[in-house]
N, C-alpha and C. Protein backbone atom coordinates (compact mmCIF):
# COMPACT_ATOMS: atom_id res chain seq x y z
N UNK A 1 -25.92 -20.25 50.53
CA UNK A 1 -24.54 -19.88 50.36
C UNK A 1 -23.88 -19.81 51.73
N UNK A 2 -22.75 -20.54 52.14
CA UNK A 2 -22.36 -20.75 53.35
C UNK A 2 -21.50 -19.40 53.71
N UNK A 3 -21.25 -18.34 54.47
CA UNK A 3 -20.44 -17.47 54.85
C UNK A 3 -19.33 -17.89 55.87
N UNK A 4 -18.52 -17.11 55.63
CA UNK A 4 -17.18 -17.04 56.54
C UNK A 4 -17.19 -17.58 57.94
N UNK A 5 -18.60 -16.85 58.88
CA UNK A 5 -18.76 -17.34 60.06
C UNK A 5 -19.44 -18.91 60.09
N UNK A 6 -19.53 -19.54 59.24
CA UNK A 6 -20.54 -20.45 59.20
C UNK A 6 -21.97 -20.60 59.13
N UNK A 7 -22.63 -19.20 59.07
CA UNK A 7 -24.12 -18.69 58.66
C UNK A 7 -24.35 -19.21 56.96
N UNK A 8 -25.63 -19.60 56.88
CA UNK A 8 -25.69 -19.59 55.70
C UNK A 8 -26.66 -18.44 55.14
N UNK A 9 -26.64 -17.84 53.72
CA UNK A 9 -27.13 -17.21 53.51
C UNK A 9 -28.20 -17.36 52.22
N UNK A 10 -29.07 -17.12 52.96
CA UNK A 10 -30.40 -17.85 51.30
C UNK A 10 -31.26 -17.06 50.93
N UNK A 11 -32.17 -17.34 50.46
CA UNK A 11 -33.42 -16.13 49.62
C UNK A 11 -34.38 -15.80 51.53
N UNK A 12 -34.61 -16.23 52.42
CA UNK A 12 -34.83 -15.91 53.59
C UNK A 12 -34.07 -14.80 53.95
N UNK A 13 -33.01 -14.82 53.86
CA UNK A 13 -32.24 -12.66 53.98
C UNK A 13 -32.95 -12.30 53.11
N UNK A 14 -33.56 -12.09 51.94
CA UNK A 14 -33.57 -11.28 50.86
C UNK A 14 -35.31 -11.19 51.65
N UNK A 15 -35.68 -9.19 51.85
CA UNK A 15 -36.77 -8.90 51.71
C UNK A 15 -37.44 -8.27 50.75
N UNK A 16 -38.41 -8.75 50.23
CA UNK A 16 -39.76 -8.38 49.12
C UNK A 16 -39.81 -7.04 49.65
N UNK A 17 -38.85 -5.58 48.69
CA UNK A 17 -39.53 -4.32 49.03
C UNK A 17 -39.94 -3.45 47.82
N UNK A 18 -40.32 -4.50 47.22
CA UNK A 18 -41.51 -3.94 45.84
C UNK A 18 -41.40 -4.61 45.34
N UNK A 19 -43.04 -4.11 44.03
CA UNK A 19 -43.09 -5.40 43.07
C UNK A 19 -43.45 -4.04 41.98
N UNK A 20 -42.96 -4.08 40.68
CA UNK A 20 -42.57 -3.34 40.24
C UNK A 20 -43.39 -4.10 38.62
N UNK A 21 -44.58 -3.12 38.51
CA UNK A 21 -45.77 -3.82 37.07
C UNK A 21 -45.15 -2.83 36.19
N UNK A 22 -45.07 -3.57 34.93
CA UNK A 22 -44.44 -2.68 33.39
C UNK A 22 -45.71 -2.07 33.05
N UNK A 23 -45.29 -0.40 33.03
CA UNK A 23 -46.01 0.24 32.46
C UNK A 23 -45.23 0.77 31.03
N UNK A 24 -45.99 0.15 29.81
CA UNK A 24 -45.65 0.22 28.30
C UNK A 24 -45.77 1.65 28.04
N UNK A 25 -46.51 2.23 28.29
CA UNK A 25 -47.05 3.89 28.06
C UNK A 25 -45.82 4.86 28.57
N UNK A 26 -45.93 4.09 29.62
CA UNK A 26 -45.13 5.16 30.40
C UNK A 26 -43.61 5.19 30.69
N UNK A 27 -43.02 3.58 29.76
CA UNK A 27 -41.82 2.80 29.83
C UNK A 27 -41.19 2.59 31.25
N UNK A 28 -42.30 3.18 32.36
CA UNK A 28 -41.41 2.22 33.21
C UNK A 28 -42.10 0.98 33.83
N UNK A 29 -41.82 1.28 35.16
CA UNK A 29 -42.39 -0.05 36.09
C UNK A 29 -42.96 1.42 37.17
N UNK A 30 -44.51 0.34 37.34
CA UNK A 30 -45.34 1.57 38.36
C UNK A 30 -44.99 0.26 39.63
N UNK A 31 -44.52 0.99 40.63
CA UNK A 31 -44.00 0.73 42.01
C UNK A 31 -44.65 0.14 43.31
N UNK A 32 -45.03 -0.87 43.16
CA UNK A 32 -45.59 -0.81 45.15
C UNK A 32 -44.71 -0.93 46.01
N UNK A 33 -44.58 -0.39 46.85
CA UNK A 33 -43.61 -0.19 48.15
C UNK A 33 -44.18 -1.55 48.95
N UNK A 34 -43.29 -2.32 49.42
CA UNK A 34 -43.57 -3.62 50.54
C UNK A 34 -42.71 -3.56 51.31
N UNK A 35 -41.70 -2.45 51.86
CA UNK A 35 -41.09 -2.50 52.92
C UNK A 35 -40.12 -0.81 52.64
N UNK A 36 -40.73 -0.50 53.66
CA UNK A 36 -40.13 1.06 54.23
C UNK A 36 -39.06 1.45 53.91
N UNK A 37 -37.95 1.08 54.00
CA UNK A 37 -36.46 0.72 53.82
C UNK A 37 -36.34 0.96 52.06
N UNK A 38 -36.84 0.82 51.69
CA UNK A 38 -36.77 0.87 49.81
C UNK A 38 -36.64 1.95 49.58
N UNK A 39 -37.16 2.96 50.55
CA UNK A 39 -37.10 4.81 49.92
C UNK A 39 -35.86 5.42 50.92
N UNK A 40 -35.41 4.71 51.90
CA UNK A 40 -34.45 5.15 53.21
C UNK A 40 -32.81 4.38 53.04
N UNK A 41 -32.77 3.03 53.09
CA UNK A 41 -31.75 2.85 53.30
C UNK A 41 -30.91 2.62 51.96
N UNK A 42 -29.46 3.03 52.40
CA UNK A 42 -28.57 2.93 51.53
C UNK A 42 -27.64 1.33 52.09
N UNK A 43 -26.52 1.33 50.61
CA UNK A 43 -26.03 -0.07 50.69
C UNK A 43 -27.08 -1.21 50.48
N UNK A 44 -26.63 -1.49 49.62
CA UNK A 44 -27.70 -3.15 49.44
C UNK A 44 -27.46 -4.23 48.66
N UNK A 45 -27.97 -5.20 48.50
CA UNK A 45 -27.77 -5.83 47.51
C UNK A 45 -28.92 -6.08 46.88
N UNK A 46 -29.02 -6.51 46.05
CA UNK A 46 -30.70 -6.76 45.20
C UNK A 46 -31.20 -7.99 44.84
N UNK A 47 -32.43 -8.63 44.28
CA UNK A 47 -32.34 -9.53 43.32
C UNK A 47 -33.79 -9.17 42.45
N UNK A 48 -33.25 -8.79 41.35
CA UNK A 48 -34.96 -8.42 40.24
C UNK A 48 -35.58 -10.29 39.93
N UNK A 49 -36.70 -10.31 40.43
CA UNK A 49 -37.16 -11.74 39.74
C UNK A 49 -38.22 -11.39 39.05
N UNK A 50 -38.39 -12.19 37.82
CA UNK A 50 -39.50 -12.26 36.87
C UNK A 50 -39.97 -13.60 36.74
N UNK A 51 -41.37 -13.81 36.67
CA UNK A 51 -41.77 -15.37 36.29
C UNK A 51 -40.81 -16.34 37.06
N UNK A 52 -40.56 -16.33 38.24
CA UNK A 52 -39.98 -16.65 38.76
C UNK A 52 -38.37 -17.11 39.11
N UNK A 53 -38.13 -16.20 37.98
CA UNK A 53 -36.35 -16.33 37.87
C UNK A 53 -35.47 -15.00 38.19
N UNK A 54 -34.76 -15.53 38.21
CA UNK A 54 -33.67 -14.52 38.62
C UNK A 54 -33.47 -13.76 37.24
N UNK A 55 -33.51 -12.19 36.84
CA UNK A 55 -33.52 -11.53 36.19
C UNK A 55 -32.11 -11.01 36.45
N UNK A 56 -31.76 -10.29 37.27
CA UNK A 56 -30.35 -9.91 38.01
C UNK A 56 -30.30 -9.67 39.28
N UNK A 57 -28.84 -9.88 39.81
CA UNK A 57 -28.27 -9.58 40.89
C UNK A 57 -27.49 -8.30 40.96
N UNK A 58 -27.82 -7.54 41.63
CA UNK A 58 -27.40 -6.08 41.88
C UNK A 58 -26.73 -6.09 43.01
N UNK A 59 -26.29 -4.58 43.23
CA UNK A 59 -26.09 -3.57 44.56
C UNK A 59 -26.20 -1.94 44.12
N UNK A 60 -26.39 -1.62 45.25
CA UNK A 60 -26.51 -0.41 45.29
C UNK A 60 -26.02 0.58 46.56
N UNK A 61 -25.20 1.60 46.36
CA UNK A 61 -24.83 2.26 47.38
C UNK A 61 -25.87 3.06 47.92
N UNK A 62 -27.08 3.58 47.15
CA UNK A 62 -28.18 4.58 47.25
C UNK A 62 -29.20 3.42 47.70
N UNK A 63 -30.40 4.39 47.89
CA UNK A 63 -31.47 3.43 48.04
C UNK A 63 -32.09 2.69 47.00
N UNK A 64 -32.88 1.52 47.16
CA UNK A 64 -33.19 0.72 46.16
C UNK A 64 -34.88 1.91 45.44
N UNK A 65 -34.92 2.53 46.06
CA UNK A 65 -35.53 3.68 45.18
C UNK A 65 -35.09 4.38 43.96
N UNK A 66 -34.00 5.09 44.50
CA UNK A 66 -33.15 5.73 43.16
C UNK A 66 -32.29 4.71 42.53
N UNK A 67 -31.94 3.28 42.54
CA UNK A 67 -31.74 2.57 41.94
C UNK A 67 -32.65 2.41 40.70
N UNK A 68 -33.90 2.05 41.25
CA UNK A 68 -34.84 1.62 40.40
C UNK A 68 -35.23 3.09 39.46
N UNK A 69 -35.17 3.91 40.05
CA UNK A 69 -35.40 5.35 39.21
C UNK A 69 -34.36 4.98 37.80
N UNK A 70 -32.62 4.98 38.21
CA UNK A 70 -32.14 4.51 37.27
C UNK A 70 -32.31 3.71 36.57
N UNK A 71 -32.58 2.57 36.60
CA UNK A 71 -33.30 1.53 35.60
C UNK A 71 -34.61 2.16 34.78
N UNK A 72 -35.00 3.18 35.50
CA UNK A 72 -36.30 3.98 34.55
C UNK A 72 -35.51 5.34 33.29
N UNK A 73 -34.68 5.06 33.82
CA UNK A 73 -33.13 5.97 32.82
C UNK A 73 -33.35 5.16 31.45
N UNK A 74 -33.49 3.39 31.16
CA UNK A 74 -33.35 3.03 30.20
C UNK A 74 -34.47 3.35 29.20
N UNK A 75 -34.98 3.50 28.43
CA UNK A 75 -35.87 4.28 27.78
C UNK A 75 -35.73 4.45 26.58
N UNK A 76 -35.83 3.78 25.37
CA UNK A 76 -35.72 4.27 24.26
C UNK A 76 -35.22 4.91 23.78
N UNK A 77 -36.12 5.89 24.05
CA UNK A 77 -35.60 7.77 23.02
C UNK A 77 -34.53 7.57 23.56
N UNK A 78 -34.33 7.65 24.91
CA UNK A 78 -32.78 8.23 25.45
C UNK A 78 -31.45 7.26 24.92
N UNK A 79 -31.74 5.90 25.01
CA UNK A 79 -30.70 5.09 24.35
C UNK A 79 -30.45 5.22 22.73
N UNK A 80 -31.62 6.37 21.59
CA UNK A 80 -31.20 6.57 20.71
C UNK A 80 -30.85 7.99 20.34
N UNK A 81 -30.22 8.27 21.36
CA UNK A 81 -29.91 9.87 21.53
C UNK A 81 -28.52 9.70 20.81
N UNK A 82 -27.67 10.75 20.50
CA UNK A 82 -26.34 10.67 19.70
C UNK A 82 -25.75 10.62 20.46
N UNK A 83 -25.67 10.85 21.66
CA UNK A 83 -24.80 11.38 22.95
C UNK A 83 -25.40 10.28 24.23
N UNK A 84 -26.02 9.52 23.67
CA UNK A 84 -26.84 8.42 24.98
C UNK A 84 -25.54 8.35 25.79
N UNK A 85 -26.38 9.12 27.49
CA UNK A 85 -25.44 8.02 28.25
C UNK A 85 -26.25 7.49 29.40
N UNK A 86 -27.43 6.87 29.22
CA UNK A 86 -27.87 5.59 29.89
C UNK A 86 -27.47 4.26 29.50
N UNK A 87 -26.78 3.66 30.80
CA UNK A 87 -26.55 2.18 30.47
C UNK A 87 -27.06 1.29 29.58
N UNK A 88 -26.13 0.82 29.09
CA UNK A 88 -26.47 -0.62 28.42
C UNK A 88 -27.52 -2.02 29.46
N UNK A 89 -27.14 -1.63 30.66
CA UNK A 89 -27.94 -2.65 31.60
C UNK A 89 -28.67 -2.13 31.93
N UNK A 90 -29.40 -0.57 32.39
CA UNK A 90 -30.71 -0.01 32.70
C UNK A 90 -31.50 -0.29 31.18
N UNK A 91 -31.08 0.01 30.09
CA UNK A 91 -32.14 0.13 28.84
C UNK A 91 -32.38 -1.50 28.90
N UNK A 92 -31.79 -2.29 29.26
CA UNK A 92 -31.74 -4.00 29.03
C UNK A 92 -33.09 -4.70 30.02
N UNK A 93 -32.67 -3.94 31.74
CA UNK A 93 -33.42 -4.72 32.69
C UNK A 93 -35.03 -4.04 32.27
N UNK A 94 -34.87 -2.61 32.17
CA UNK A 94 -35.72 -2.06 32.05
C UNK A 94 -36.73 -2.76 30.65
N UNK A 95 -36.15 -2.92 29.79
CA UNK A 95 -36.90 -3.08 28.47
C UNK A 95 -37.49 -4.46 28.45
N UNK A 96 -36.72 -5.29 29.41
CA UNK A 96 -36.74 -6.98 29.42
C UNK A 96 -37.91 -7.25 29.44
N UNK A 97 -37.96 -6.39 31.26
CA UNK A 97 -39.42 -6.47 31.73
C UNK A 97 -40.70 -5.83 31.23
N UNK A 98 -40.19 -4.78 30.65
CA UNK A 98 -41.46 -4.09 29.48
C UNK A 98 -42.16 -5.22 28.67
N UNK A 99 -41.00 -5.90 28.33
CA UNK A 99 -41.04 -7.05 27.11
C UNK A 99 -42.12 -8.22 27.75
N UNK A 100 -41.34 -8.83 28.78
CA UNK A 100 -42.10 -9.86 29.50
C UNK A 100 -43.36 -9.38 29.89
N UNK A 101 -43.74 -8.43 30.49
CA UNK A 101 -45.29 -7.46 30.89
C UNK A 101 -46.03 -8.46 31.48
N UNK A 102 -44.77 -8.79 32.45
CA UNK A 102 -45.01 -9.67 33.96
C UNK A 102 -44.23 -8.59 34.96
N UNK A 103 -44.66 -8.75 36.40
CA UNK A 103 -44.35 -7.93 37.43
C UNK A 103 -42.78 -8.37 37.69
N UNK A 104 -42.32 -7.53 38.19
CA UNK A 104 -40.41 -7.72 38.58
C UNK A 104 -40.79 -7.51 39.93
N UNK A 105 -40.36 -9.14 40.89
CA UNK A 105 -39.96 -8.39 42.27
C UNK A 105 -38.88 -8.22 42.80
N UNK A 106 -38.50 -7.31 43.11
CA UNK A 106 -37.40 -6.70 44.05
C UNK A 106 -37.19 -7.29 45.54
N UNK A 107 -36.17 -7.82 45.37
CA UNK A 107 -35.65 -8.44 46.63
C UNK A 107 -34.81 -7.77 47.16
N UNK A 108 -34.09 -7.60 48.49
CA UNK A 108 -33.38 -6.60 48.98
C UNK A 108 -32.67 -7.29 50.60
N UNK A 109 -31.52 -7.62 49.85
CA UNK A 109 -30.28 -7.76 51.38
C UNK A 109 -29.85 -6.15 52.12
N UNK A 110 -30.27 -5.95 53.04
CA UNK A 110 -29.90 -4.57 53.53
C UNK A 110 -28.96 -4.90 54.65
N UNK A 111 -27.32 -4.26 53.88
CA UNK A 111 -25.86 -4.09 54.74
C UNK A 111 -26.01 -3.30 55.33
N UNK A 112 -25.86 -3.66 57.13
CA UNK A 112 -25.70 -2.77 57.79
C UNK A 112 -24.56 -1.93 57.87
N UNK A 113 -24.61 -0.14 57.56
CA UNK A 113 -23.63 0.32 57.40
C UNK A 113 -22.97 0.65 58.68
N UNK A 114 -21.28 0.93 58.47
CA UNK A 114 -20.41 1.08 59.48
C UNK A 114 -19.98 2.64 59.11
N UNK A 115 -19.19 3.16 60.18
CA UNK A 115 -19.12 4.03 59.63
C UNK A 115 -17.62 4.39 60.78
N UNK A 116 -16.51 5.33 60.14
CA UNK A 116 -15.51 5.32 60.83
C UNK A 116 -14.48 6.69 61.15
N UNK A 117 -13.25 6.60 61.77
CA UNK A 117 -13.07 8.37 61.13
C UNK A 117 -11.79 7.59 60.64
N UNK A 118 -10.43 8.67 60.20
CA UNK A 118 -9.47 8.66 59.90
C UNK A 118 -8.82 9.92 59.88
N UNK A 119 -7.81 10.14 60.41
CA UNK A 119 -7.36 11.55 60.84
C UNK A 119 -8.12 12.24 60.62
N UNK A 120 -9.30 12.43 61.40
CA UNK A 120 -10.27 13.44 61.65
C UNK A 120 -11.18 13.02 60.36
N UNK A 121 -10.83 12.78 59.32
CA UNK A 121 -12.18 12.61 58.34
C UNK A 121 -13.42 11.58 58.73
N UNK A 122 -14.79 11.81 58.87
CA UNK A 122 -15.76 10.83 59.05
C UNK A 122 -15.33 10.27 57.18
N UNK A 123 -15.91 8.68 57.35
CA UNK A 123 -16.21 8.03 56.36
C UNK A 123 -17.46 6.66 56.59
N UNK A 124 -17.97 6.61 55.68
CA UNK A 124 -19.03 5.33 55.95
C UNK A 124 -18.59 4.25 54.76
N UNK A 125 -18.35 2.82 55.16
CA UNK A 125 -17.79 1.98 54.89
C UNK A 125 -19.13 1.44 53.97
N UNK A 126 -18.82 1.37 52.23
CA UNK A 126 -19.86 0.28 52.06
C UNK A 126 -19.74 -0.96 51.26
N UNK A 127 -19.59 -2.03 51.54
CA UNK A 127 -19.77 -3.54 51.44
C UNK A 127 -20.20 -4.28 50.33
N UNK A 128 -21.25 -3.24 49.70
CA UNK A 128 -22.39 -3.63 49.03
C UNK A 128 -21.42 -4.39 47.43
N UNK A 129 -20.33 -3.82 47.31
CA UNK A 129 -20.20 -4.23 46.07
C UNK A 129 -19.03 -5.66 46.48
N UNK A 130 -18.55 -5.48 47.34
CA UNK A 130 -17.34 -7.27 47.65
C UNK A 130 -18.77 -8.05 48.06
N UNK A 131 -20.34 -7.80 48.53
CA UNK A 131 -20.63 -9.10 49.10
C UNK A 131 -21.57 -9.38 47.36
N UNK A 132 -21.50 -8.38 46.75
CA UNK A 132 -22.45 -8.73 45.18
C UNK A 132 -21.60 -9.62 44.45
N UNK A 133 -20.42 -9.68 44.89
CA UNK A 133 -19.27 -10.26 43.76
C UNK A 133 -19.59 -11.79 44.12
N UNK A 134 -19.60 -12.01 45.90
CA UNK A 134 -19.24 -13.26 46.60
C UNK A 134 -20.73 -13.90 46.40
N UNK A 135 -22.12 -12.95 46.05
CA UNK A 135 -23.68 -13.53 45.69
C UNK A 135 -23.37 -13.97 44.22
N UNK A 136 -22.83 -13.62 43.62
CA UNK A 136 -23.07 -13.48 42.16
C UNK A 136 -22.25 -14.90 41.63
N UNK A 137 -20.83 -15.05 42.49
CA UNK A 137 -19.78 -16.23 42.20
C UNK A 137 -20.21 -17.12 42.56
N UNK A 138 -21.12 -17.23 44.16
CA UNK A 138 -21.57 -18.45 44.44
C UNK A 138 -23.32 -18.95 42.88
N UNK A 139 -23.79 -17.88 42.84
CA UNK A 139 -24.34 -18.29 41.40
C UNK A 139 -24.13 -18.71 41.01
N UNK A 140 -23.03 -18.43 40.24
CA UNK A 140 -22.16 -18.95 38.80
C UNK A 140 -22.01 -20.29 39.34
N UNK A 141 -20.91 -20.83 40.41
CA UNK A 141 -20.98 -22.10 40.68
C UNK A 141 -22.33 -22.95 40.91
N UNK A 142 -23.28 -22.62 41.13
CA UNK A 142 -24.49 -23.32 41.42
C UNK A 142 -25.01 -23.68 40.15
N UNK A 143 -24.78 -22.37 39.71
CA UNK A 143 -25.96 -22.45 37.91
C UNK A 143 -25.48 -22.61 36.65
N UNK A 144 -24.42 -22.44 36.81
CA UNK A 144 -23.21 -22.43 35.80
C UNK A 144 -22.98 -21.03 34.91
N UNK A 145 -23.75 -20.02 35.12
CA UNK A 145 -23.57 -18.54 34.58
C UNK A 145 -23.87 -17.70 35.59
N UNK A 146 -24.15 -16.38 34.67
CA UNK A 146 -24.74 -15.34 35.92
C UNK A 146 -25.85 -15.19 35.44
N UNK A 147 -26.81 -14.67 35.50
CA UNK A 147 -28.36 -14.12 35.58
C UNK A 147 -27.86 -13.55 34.23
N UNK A 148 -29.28 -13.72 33.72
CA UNK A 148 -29.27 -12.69 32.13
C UNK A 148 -28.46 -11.10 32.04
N UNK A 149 -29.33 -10.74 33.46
CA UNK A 149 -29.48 -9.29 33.72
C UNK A 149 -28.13 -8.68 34.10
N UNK A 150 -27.02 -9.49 34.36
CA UNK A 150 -25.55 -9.32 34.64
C UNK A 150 -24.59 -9.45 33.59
N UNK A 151 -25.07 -9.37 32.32
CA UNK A 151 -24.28 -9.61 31.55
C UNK A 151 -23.63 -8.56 30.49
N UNK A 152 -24.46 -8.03 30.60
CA UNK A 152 -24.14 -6.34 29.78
C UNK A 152 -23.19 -5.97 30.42
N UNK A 153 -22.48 -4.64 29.31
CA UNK A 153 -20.87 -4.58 29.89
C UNK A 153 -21.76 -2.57 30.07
């Protein structure tokens, strides 16, 4: 994907910081950590792959830790609660991969954050969701949709 400055940007940015095995028992995914940054940094962008495809394209303002915690939000019981309010896309990514009971790896663009004041207020600037729009569009033009995993409302 070509950027603004003329950099291009490809699956070489994206680092492997877990691989994430469906545990059926336990409805989630049991975790290996492959890069430090998965439990620390905030802002990101994502990519879940299964069997070698693109499952979805994410972001996240938190770490790709408590991201993935949320996706462990999707869960059955809880989506047949009267009052469910776990996502339609955590019970989806989550259940997909239960389903498939192939490993999900987690890929991870990490935005470096900025951070600024404004009449005296600190604020930290985050990115993560205009550069998911500009990953996700150049998709669509390449593939002709978005990833399965982007489609839930």
């Amino acid at each position: 994907m070509p950027t603004p400055n003329g950099q291009t940007l490809s699956k070489r940015d994206f680092v492997l910081a877990a691989v994430g095995t469906p545990n059926r028992e336990a409805e989630k995914w049991d975790i290996e950590v492959k890069d430090a940054r998965y439990n620390t940094q905030q802002d990101l962008i994502y990519v879940l792959v299964v069997a070698g495809r693109i499952l979805k394209i994410g972001k996240s303002i938190t770490t790709m830790k408590k991201r993935i915690e949320s996706y462990h939000c999707g869960k059955n019981a809880y989506r047949l609660k009267k009052n469910a309010t776990n996502s339609a896309t955590n019970w989806f990514i989550l259940q997909s991969v239960i389903a498939m009971d192939k490993p999900v790896y987690i890929y991870v663009l990490y935005i470096p954050s900025t951070q600024g004041e404004f009449m005296g207020w600190g604020y930290q600037n985050r990115v993560s969701k205009e550069i998911e729009g500009k990953v996700i569009s150049e998709f669509v033009r390449i593939y002709g949709s978005k990833p399965i995993g982007n489609k839930q409302t």
